[in-house]
N, C-alpha and C. Protein backbone atom coordinates (compact mmCIF):
# COMPACT_ATOMS: atom_id res chain seq x y z
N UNK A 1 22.83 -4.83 1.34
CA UNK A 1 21.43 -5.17 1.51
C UNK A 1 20.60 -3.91 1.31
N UNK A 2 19.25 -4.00 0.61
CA UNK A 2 18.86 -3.18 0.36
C UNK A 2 17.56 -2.78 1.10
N UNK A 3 16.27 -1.80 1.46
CA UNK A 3 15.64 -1.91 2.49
C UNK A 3 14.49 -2.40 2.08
N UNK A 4 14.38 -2.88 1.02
CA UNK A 4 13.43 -4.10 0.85
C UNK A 4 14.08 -5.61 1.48
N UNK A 5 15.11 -5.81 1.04
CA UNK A 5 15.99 -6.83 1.61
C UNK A 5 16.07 -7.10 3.39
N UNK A 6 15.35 -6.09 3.91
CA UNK A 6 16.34 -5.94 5.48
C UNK A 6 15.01 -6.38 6.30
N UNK A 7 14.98 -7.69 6.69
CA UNK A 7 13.41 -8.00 7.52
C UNK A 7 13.23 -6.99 8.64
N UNK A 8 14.63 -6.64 9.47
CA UNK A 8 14.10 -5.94 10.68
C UNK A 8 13.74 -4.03 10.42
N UNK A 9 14.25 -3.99 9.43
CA UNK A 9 13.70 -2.39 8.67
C UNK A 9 11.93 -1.95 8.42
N UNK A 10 11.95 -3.56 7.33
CA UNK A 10 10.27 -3.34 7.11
C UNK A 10 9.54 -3.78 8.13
N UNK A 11 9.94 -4.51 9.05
CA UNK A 11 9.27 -5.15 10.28
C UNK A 11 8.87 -3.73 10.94
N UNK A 12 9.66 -2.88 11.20
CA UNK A 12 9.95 -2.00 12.20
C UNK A 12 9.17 -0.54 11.68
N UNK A 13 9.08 -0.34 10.26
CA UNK A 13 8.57 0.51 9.72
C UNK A 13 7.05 0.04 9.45
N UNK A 14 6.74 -0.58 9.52
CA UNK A 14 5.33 -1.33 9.52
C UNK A 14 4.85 -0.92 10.80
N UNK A 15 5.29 -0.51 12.05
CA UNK A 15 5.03 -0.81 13.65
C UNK A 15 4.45 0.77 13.37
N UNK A 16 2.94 1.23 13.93
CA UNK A 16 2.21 1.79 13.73
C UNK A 16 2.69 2.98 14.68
N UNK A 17 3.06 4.48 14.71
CA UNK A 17 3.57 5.68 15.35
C UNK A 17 2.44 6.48 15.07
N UNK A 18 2.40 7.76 15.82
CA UNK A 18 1.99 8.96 15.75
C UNK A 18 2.92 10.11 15.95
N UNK A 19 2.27 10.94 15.52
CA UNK A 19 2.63 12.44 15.66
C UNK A 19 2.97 12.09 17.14
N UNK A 20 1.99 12.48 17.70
CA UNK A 20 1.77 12.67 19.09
C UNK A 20 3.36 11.76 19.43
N UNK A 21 3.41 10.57 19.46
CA UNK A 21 4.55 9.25 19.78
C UNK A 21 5.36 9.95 19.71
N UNK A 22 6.04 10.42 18.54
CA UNK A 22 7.38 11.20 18.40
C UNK A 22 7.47 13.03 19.40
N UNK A 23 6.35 13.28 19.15
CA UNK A 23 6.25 14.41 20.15
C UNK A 23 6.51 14.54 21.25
N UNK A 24 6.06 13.07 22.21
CA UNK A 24 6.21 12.95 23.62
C UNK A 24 7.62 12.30 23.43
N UNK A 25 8.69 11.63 22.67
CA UNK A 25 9.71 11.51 22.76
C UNK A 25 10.54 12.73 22.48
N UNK A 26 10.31 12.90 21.97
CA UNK A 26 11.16 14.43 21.67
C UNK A 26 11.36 15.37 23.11
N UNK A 27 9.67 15.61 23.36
CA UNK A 27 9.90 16.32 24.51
C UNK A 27 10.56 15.65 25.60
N UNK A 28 10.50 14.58 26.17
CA UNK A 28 11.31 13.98 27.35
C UNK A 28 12.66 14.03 26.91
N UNK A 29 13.21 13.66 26.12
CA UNK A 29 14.56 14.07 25.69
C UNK A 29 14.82 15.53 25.76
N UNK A 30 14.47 16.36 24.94
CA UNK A 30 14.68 18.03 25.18
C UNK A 30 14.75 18.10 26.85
N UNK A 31 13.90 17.79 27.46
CA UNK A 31 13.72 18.02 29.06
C UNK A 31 14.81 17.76 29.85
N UNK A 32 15.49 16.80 29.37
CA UNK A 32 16.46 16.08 29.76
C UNK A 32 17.98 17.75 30.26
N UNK A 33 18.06 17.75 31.46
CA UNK A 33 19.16 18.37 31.84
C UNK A 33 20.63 18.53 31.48
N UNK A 34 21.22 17.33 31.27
CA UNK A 34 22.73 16.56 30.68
C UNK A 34 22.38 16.24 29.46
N UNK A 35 23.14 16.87 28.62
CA UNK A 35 23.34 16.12 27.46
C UNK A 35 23.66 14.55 27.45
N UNK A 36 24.03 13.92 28.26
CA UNK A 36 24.66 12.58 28.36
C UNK A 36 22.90 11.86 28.65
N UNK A 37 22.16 12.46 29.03
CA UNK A 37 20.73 11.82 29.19
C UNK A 37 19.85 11.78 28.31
N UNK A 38 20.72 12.36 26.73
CA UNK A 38 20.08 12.41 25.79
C UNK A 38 20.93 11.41 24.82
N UNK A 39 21.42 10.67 25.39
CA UNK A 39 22.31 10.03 24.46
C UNK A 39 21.81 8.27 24.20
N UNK A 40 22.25 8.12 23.16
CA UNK A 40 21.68 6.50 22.49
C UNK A 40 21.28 5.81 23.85
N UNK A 41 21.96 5.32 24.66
CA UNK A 41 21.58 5.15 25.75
C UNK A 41 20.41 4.93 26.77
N UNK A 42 20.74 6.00 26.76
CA UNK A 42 19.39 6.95 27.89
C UNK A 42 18.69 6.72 27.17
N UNK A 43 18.66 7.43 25.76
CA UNK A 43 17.19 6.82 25.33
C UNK A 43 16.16 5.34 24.72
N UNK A 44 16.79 4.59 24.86
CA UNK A 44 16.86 3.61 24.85
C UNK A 44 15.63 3.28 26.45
N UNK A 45 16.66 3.30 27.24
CA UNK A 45 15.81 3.05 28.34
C UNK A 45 14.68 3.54 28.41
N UNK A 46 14.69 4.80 28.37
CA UNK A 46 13.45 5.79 28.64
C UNK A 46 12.56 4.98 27.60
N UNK A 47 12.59 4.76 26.42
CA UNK A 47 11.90 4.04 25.21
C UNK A 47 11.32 2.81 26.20
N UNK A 48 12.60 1.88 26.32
CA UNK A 48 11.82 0.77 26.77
C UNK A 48 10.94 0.60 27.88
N UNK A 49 11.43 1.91 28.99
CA UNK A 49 10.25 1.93 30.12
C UNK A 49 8.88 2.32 29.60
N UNK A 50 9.18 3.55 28.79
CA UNK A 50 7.85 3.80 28.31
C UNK A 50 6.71 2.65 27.40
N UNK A 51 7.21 2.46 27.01
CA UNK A 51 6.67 1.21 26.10
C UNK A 51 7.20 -0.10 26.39
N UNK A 52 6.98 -0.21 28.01
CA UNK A 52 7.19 -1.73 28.33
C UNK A 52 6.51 -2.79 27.36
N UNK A 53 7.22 -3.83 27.09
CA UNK A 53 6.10 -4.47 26.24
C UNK A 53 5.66 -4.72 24.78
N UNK A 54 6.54 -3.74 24.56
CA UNK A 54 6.43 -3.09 22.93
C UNK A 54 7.78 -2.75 22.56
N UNK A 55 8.25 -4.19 21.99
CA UNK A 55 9.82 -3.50 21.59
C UNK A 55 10.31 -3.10 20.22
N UNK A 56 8.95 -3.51 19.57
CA UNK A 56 8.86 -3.02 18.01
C UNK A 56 8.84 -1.36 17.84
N UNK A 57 7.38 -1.20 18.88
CA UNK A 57 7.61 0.11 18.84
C UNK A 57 8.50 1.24 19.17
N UNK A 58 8.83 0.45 20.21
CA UNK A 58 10.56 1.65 21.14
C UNK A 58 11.44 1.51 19.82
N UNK A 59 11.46 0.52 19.14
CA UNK A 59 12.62 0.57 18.06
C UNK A 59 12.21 1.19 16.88
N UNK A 60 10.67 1.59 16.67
CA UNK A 60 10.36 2.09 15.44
C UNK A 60 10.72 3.80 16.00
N UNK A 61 10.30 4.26 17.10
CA UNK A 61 10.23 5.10 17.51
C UNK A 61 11.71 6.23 17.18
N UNK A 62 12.96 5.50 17.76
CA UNK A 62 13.75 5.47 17.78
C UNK A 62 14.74 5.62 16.35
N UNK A 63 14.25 4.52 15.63
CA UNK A 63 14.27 4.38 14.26
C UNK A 63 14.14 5.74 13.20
N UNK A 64 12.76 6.08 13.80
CA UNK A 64 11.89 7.39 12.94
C UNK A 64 12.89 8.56 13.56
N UNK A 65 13.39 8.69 15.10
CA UNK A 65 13.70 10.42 15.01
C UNK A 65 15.24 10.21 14.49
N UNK A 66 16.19 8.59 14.77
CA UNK A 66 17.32 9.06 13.57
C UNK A 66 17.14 9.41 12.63
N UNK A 67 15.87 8.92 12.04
CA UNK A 67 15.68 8.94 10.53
C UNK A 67 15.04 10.55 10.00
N UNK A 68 14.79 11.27 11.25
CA UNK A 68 14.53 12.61 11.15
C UNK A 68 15.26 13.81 11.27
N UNK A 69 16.49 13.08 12.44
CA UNK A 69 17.79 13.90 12.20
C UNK A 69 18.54 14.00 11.43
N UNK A 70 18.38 12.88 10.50
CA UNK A 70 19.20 12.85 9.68
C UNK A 70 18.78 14.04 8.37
N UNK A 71 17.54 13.79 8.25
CA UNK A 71 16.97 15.00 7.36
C UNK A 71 17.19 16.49 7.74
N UNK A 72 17.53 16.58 9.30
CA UNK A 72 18.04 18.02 9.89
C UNK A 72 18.96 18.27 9.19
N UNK A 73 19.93 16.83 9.75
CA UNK A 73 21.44 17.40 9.35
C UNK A 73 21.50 17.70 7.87
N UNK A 74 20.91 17.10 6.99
CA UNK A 74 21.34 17.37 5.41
C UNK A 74 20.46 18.53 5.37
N UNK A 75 20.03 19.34 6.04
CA UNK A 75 19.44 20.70 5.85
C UNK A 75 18.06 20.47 4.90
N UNK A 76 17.78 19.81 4.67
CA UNK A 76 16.52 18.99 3.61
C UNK A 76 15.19 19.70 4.25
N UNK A 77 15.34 20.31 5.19
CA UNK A 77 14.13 21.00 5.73
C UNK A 77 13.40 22.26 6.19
N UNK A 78 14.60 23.00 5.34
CA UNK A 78 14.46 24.21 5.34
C UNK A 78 13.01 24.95 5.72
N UNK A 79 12.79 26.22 6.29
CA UNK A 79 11.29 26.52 6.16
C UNK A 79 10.04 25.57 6.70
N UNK A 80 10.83 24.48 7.50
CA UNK A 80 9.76 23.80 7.95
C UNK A 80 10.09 23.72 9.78
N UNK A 81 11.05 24.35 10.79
CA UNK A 81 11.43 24.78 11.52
C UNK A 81 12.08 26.09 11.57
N UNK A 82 11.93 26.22 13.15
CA UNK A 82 12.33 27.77 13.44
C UNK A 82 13.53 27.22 14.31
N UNK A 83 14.18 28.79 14.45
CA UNK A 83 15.58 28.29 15.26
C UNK A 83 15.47 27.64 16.48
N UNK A 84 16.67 26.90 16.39
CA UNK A 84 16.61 26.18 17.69
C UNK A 84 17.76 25.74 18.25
N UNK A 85 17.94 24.93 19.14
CA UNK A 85 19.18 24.26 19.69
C UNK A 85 19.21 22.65 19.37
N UNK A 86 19.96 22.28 18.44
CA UNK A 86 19.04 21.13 18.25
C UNK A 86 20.10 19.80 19.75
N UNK A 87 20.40 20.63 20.70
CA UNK A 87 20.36 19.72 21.77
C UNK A 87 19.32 20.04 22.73
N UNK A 88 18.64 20.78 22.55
CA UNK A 88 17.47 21.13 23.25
C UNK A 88 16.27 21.00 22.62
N UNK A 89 16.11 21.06 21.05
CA UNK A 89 15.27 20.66 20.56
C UNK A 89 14.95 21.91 19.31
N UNK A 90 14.12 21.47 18.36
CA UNK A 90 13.95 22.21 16.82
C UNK A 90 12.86 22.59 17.00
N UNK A 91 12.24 23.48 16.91
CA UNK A 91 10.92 23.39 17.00
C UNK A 91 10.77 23.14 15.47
N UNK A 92 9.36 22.47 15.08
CA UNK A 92 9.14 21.41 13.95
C UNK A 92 7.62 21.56 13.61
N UNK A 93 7.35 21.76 12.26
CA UNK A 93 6.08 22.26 11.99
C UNK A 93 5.43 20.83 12.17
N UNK A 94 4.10 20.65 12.75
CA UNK A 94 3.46 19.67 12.86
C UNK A 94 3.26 18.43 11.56
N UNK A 95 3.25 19.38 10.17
CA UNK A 95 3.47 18.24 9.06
C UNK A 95 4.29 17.41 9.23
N UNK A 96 6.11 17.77 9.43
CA UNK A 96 6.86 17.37 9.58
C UNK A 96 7.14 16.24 10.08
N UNK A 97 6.46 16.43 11.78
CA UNK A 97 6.65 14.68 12.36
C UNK A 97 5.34 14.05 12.17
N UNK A 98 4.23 14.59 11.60
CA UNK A 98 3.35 13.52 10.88
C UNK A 98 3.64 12.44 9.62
N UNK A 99 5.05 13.70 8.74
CA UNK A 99 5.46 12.86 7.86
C UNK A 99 6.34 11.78 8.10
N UNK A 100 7.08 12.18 9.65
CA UNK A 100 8.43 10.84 9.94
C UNK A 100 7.25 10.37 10.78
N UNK A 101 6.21 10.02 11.34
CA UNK A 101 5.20 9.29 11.92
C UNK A 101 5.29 8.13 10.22
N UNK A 102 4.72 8.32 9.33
CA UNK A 102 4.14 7.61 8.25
C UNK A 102 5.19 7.50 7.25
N UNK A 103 5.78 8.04 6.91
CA UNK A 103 7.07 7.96 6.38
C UNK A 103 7.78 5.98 5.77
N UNK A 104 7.39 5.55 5.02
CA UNK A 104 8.22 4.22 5.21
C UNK A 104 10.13 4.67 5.35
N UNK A 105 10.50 3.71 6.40
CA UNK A 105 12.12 3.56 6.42
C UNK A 105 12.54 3.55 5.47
N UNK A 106 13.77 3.64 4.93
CA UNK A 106 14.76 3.45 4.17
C UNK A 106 16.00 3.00 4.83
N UNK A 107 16.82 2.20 4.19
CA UNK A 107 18.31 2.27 4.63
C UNK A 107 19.17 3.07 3.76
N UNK A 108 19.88 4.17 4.43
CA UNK A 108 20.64 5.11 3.84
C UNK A 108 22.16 5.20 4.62
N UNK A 109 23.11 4.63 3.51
CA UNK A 109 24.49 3.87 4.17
C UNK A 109 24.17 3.58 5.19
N UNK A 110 23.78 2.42 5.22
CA UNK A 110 23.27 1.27 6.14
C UNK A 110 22.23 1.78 7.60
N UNK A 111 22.08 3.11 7.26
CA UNK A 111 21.40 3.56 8.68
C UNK A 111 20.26 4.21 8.50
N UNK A 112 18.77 4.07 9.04
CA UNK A 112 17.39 4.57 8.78
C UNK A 112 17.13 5.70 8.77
N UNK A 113 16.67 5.89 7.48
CA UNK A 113 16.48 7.06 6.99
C UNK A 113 15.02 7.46 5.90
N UNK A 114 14.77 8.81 5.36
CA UNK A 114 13.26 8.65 4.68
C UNK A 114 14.14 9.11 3.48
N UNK A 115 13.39 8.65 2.06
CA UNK A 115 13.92 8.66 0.58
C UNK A 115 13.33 10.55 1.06
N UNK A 116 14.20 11.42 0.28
CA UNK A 116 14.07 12.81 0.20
C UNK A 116 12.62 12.90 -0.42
N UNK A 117 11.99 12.64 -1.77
CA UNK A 117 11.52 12.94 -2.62
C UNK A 117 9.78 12.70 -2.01
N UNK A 118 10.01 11.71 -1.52
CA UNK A 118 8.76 10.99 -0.76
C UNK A 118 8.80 11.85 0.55
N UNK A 119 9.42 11.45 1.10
CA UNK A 119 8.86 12.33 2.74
C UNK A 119 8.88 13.82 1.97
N UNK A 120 9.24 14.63 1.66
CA UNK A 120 9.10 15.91 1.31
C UNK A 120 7.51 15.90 0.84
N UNK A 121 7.13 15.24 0.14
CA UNK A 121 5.67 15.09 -0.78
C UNK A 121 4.69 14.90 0.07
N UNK A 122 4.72 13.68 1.30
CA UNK A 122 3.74 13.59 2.61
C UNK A 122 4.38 14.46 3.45
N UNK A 123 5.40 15.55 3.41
CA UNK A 123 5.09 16.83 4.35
C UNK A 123 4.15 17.65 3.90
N UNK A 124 4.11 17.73 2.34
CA UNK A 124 3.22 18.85 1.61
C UNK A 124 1.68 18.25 2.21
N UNK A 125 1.65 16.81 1.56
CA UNK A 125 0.42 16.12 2.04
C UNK A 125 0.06 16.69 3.55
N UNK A 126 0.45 16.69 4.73
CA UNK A 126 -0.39 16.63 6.02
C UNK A 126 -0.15 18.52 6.08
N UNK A 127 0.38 19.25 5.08
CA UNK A 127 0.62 20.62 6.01
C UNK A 127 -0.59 21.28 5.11
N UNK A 128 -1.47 22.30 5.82
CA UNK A 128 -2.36 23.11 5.43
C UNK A 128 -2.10 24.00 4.04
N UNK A 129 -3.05 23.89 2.87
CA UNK A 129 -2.40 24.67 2.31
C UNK A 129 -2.54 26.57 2.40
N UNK A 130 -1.79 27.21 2.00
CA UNK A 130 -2.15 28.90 2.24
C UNK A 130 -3.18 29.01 1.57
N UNK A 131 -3.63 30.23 2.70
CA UNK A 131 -5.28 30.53 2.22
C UNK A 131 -6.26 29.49 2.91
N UNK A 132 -6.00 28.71 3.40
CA UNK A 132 -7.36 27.59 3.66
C UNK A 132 -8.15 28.11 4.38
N UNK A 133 -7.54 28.69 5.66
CA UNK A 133 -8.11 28.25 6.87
C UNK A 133 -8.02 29.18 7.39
């Protein structure tokens, strides 16, 4: 199936995020003491308490930072973070999770992810250019 094909992909990538959204998830996770309180799980809950009510969004939410780790792990992001722990957290240039904020999903071997070529292009899009400012 492909991610035009997948109703609960475009359903879910349609469900409206912010910067900010992924920011305050990120940080409650980083905060998190045990690694085990950072796990599918845990966050899950924490999602659904936070966004009682909204299960599109806990799942888009959720959706977007696999779909952002996954761009960690393939190193695809060079120069756009500084060192970090990434069980404690990356620090992440603000373009970055504006671009997995807006970003449409993809399915990438079967699991959500952003096409390289595109999210790279709306990172350039939201980041300042040198010299501006």
């Amino acid at each position: 199936m492909t991610s035009a094909e997948d109703p609960l992909l475009q359903r879910i990538s349609a469900v409206p995020v912010t910067r900010e959204d992924l920011i305050e998830f990120a940080q409650a996770m980083a905060a998190q003491p045990d690694p085990a309180a950072r796990a599918y799980e845990a966050r899950t809950i924490w999602l659904v308490q936070r966004h009682r009510g909204q299960p599109d969004k806990a799942c888009a939410l959720e959706f977007r930072m696999q779909a952002l780790a996954r761009v960690f792990e393939d190193g695809r992001i060079e120069g756009w973070t500084l060192p970090g722990d990434a069980d404690r957290g990356i620090p992440t240039h603000h373009a970055v999770l504006a671009a997995a904020a807006m970003e449409p999903l993809v399915l990438i071997d079967g699991r959500p992810g952003f096409e390289r070529h595109s999210f790279m292009a709306r990172v350039l899009q939201f980041a300042p250019a040198l010299g501006s400012g």
